[in-house]
N, C-alpha and C. Protein backbone atom coordinates (compact mmCIF):
# COMPACT_ATOMS: atom_id res chain seq x y z
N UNK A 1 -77.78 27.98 37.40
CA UNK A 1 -77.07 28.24 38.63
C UNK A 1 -76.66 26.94 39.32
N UNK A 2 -77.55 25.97 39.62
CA UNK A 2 -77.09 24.48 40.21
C UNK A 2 -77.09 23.84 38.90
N UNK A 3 -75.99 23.01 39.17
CA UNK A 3 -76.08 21.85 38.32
C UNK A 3 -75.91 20.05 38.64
N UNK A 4 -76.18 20.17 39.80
CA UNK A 4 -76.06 18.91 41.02
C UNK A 4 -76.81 18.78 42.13
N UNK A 5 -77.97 18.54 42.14
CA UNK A 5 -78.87 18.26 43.11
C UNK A 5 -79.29 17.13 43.84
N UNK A 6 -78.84 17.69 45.13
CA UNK A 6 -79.06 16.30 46.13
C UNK A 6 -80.01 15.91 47.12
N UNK A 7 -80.81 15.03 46.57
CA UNK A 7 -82.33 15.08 47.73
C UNK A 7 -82.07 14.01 48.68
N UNK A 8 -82.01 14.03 49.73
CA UNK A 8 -82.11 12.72 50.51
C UNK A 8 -83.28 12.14 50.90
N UNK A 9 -83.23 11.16 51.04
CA UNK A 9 -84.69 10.32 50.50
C UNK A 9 -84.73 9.21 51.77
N UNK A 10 -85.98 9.40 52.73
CA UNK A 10 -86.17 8.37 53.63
C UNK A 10 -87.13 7.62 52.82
N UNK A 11 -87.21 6.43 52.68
CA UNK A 11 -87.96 5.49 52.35
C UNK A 11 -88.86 4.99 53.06
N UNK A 12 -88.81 5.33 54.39
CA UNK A 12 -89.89 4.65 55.46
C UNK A 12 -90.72 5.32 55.80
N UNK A 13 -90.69 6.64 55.20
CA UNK A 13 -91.97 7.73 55.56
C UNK A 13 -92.55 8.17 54.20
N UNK A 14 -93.67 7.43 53.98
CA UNK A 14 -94.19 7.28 52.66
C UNK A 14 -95.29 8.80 52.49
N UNK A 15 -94.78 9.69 51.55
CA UNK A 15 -94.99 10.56 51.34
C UNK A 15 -94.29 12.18 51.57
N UNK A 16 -93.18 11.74 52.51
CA UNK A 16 -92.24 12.48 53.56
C UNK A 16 -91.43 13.56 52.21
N UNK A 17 -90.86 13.04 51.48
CA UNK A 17 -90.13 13.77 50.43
C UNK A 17 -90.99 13.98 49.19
N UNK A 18 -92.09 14.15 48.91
CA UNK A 18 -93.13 14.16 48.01
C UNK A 18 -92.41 15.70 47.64
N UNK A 19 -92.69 17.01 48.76
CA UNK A 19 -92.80 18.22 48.28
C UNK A 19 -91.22 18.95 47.95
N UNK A 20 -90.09 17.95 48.52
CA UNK A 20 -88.48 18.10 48.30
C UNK A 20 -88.61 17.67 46.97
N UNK A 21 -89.00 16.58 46.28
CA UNK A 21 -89.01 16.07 45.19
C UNK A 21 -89.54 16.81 43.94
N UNK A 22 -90.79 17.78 44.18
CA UNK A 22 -91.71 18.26 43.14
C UNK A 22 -90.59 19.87 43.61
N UNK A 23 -89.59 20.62 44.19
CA UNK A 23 -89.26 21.77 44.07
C UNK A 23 -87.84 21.41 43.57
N UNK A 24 -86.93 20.06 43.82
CA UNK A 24 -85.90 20.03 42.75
C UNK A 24 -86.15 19.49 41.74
N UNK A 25 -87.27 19.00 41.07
CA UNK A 25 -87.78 18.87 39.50
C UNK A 25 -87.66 20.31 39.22
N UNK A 26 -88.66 20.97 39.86
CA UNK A 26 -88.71 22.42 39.05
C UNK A 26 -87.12 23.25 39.24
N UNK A 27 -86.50 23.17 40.09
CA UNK A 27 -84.65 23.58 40.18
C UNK A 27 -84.59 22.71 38.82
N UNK A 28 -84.65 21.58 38.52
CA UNK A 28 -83.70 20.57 37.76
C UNK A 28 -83.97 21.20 36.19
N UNK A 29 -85.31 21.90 36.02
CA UNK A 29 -86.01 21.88 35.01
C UNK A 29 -85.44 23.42 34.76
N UNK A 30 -85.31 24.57 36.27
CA UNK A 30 -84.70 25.24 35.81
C UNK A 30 -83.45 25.79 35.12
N UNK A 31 -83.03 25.03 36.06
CA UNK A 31 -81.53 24.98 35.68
C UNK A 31 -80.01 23.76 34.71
N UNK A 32 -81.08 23.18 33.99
CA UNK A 32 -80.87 21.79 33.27
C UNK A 32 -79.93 21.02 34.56
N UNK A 33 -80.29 21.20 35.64
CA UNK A 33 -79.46 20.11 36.71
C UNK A 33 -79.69 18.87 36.30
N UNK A 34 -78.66 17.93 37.19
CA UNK A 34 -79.12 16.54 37.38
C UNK A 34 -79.27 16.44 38.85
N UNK A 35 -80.56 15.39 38.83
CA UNK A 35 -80.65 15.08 40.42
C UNK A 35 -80.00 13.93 40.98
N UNK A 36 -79.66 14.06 41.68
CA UNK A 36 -79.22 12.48 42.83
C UNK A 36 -79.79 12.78 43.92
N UNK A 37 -80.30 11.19 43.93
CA UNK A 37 -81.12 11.06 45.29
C UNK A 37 -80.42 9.96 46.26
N UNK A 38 -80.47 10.03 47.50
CA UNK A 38 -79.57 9.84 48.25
C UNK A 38 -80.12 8.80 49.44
N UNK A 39 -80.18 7.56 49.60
CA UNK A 39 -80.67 7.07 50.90
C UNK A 39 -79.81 6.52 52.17
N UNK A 40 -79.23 7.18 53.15
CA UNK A 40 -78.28 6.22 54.10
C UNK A 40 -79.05 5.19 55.18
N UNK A 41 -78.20 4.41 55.25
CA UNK A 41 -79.10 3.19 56.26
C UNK A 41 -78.14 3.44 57.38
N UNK A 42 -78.27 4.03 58.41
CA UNK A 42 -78.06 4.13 59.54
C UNK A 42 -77.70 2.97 60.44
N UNK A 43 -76.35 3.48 60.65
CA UNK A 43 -75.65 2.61 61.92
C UNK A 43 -75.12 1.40 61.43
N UNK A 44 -75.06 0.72 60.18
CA UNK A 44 -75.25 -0.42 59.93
C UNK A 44 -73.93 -0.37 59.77
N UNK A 45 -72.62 0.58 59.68
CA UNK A 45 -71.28 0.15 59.58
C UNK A 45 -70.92 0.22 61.42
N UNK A 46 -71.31 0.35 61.88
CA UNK A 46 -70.49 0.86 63.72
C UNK A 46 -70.84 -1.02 64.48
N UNK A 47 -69.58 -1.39 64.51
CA UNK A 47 -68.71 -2.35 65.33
C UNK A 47 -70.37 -3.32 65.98
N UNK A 48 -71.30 -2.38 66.76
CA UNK A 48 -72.17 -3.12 67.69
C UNK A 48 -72.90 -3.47 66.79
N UNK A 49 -73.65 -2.71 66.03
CA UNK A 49 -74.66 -3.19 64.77
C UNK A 49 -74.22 -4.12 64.01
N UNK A 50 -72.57 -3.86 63.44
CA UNK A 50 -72.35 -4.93 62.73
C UNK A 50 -72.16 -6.44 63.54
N UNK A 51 -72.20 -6.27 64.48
CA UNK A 51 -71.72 -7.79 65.26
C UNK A 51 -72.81 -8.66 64.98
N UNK A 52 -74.13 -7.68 65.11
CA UNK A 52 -75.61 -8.48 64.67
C UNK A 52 -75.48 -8.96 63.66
N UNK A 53 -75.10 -8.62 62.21
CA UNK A 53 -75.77 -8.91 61.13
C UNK A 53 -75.03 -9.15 60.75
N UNK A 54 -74.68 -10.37 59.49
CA UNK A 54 -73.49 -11.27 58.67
C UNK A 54 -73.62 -9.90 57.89
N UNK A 55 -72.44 -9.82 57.43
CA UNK A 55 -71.80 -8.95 56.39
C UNK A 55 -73.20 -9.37 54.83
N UNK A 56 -73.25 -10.33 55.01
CA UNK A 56 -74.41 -10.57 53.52
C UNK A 56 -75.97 -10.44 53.91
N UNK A 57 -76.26 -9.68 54.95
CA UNK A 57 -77.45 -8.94 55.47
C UNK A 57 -77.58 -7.86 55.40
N UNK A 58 -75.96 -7.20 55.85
CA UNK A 58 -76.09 -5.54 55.42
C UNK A 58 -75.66 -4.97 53.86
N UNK A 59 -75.01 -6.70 52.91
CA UNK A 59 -75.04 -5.99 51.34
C UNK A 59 -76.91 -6.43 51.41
N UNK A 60 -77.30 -7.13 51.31
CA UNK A 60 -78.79 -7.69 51.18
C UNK A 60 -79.54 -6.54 51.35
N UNK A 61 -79.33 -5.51 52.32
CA UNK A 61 -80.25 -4.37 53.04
C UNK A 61 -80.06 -3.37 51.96
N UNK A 62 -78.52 -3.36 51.99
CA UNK A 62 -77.86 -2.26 50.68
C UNK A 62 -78.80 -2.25 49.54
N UNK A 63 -78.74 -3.67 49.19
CA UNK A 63 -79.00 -3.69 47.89
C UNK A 63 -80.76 -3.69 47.39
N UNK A 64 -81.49 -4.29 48.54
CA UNK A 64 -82.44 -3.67 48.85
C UNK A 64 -83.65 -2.50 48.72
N UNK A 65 -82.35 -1.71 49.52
CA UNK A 65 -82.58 -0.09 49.47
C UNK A 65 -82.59 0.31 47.87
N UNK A 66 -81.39 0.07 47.26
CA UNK A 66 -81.22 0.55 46.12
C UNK A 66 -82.33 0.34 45.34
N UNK A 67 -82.56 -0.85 45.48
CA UNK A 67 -84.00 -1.09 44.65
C UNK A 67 -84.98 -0.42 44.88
N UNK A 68 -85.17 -0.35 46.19
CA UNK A 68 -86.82 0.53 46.51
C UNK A 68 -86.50 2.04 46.20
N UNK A 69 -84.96 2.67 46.04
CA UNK A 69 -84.41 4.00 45.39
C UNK A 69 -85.20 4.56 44.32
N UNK A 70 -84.74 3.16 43.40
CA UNK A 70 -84.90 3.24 41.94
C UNK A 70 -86.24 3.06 41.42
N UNK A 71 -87.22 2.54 42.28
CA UNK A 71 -88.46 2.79 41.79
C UNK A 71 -89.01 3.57 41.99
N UNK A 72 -88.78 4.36 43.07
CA UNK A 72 -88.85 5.76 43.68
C UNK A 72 -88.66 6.80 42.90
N UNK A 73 -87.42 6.93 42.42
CA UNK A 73 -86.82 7.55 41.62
C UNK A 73 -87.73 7.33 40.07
N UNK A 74 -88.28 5.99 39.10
CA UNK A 74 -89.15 6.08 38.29
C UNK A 74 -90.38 6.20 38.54
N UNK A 75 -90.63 6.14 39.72
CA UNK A 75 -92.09 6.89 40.18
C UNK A 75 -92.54 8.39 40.23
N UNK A 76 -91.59 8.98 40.85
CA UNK A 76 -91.06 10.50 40.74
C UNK A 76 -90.65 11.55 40.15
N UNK A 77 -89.62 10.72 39.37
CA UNK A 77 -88.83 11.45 38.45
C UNK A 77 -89.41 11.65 37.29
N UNK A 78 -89.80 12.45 36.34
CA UNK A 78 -90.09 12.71 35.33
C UNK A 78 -88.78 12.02 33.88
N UNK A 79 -88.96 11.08 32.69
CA UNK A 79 -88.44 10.81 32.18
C UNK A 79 -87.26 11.90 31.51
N UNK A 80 -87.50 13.12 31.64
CA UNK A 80 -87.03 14.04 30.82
C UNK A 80 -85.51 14.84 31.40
N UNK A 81 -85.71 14.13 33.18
CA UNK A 81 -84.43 14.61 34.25
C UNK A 81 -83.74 13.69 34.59
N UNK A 82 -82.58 13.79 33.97
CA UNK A 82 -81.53 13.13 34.48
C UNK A 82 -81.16 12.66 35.87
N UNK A 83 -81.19 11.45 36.51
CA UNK A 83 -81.41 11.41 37.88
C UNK A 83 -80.20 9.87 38.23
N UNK A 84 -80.14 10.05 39.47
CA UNK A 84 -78.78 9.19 39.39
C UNK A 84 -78.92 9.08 41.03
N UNK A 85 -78.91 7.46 41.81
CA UNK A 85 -79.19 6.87 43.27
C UNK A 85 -78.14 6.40 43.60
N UNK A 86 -77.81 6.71 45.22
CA UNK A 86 -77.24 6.37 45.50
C UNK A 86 -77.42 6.04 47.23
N UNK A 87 -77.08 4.83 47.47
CA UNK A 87 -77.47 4.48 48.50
C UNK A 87 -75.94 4.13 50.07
N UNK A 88 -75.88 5.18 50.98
CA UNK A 88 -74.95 5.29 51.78
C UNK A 88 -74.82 4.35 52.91
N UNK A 89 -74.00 4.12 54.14
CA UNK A 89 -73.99 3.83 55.40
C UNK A 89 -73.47 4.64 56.44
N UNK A 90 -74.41 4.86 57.52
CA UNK A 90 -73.33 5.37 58.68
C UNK A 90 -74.05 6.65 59.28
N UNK A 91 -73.86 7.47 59.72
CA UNK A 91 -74.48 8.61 60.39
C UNK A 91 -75.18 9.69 59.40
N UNK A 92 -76.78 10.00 59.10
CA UNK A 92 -76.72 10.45 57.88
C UNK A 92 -76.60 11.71 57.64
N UNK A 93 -76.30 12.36 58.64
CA UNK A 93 -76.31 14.00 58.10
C UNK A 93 -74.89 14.00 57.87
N UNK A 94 -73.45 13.46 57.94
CA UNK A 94 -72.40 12.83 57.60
C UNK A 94 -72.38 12.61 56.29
N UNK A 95 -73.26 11.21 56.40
CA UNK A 95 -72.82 11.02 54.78
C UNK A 95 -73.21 11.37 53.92
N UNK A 96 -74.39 12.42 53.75
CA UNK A 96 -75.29 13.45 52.96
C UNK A 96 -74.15 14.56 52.42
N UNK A 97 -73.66 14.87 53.81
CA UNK A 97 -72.40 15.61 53.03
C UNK A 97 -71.42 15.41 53.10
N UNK A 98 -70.66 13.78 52.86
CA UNK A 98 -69.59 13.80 52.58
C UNK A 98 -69.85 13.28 51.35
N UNK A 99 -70.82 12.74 50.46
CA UNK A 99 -71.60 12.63 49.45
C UNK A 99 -71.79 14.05 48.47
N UNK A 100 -72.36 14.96 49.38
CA UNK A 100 -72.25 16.32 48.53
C UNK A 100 -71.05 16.66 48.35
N UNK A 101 -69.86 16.49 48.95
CA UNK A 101 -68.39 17.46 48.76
C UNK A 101 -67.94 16.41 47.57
N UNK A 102 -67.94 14.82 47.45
CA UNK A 102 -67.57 14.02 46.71
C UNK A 102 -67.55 14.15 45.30
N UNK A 103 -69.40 14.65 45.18
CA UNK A 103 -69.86 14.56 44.04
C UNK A 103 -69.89 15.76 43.09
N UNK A 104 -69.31 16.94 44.07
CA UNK A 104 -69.61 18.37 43.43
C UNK A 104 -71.51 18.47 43.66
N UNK A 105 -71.89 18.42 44.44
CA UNK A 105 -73.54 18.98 45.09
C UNK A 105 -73.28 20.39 44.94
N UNK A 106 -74.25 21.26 44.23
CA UNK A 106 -74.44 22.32 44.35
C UNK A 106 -75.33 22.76 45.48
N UNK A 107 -76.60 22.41 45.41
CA UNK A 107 -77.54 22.57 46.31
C UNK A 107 -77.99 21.03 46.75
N UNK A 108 -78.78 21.07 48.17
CA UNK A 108 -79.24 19.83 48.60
C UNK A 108 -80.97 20.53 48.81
N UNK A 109 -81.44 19.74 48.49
CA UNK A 109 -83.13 20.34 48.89
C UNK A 109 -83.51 18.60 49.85
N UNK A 110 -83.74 19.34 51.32
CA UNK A 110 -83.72 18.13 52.16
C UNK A 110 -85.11 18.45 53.07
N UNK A 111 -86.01 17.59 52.74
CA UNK A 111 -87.39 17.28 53.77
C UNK A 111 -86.78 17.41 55.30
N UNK A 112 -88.14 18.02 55.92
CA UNK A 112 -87.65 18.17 57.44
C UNK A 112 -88.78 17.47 57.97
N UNK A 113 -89.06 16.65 59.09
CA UNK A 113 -89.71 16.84 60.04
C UNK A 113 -90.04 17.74 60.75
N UNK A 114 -91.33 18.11 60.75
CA UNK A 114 -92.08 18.83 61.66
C UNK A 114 -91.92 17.93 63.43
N UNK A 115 -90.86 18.69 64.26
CA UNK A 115 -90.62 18.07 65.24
C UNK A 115 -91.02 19.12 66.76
N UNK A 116 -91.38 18.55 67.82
CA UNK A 116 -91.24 19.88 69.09
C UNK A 116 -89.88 19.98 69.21
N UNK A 117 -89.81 21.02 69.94
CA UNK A 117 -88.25 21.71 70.49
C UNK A 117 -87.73 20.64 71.23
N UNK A 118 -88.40 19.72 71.92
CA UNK A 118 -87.72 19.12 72.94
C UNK A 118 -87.01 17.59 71.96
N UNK A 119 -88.10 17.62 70.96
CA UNK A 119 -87.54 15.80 70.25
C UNK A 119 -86.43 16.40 69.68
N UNK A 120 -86.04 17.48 69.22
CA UNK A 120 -85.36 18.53 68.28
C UNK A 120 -84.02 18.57 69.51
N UNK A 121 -83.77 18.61 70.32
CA UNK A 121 -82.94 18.74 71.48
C UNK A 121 -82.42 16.95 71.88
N UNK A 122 -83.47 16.22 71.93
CA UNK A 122 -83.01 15.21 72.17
C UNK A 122 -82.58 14.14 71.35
N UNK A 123 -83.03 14.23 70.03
CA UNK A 123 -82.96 13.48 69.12
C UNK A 123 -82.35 14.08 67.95
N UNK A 124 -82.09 15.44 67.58
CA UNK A 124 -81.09 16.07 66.90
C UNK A 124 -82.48 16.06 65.25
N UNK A 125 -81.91 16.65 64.53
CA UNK A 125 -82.60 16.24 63.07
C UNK A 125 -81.74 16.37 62.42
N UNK A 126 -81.75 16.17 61.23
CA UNK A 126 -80.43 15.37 60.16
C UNK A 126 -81.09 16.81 59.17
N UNK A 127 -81.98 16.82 59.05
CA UNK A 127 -82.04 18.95 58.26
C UNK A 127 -81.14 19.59 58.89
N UNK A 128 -81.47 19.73 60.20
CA UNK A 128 -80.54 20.99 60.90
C UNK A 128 -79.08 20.67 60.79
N UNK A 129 -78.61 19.12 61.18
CA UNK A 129 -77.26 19.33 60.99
C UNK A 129 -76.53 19.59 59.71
N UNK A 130 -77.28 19.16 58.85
CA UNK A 130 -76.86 19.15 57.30
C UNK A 130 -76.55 20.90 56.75
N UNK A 131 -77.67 21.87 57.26
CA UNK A 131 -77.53 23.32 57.70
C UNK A 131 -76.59 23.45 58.18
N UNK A 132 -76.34 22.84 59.38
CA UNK A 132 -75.42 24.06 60.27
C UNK A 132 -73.82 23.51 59.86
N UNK A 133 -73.93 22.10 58.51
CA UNK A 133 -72.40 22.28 58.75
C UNK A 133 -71.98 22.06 57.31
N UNK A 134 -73.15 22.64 56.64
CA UNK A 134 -72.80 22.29 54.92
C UNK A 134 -71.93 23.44 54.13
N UNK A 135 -71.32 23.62 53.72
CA UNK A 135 -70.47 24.52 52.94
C UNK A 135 -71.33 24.82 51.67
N UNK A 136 -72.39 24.46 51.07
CA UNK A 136 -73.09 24.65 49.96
C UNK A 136 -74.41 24.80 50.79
N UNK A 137 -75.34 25.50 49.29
CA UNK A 137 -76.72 26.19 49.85
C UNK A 137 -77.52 24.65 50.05
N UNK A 138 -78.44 24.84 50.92
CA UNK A 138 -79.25 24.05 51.02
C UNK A 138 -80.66 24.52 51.65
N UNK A 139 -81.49 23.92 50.73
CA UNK A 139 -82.95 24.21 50.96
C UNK A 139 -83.97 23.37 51.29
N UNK A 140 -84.56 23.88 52.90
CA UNK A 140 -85.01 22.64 53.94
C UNK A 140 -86.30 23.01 53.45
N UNK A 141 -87.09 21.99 52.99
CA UNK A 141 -88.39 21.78 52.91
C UNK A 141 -89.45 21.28 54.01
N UNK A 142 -90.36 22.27 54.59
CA UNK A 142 -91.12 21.71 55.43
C UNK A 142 -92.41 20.88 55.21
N UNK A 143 -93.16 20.19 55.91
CA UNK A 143 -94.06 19.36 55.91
C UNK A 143 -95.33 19.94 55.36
């Protein structure tokens, strides 16, 4: 049924996508998918952020990321699933799915924070928006 699976992957919350990771293996395994895993670095293209940082700080960060992706990804990934990183910029429930429409994403299986109503109101979560404005199924994994 899927054949394109897209996990998005925070890197700074060590353990955060553990249980998104172990339910699109078993999707990937069901359905001979391939996975892509997905990391955006936030804000780092918008005018004020960039004024901070030389253009060879935010490839440096890029490239970075990619690395800590990819070990992630051979830490995780089972040798036997096809898996494929990719590392974004800019607002991330945005580029999660302008990433999914790009790539043909069937499903996205995306870790949530366990948040109160009020941080959830003030601070938005990048699950919910990815829900409320994705054109493909997506399956929010809780904590």
């Amino acid at each position: 049924m899927y054949k394109n699976i897209l996990i998005p992957v925070d890197l700074n919350a060590v353990g955060f996508c553990d249980k998104a990771i172990a339910c699109a293996i078993w999707h990937a395994r069901q359905n001979d998918a391939q996975l892509q895993l997905i990391s955006v670095l936030p804000g780092m293209n918008m005018p004020m952020v960039a004024s901070y940082f030389p253009e060879t700080a935010i490839t440096a960060m890029a490239n970075d990321t990619r690395s800590q992706l990819v070990s992630f990804a051979k830490q995780h990934i089972p040798t036997d699933i096809q898996v494929s990183v990719h590392v974004e910029q800019g607002k991330p429930y945005k580029r999660i799915l302008k990433y999914a429409q790009a790539k043909d994403i069937d499903l996205i299986i995306i870790p949530s924070h366990k948040r109160s109503k009020l941080n959830k109101a003030v601070l938005g979560s990048v699950a919910a928006k990815v829900v409320e404005n994705a054109n493909i199924d997506v399956l929010v994994i809780k904590p």
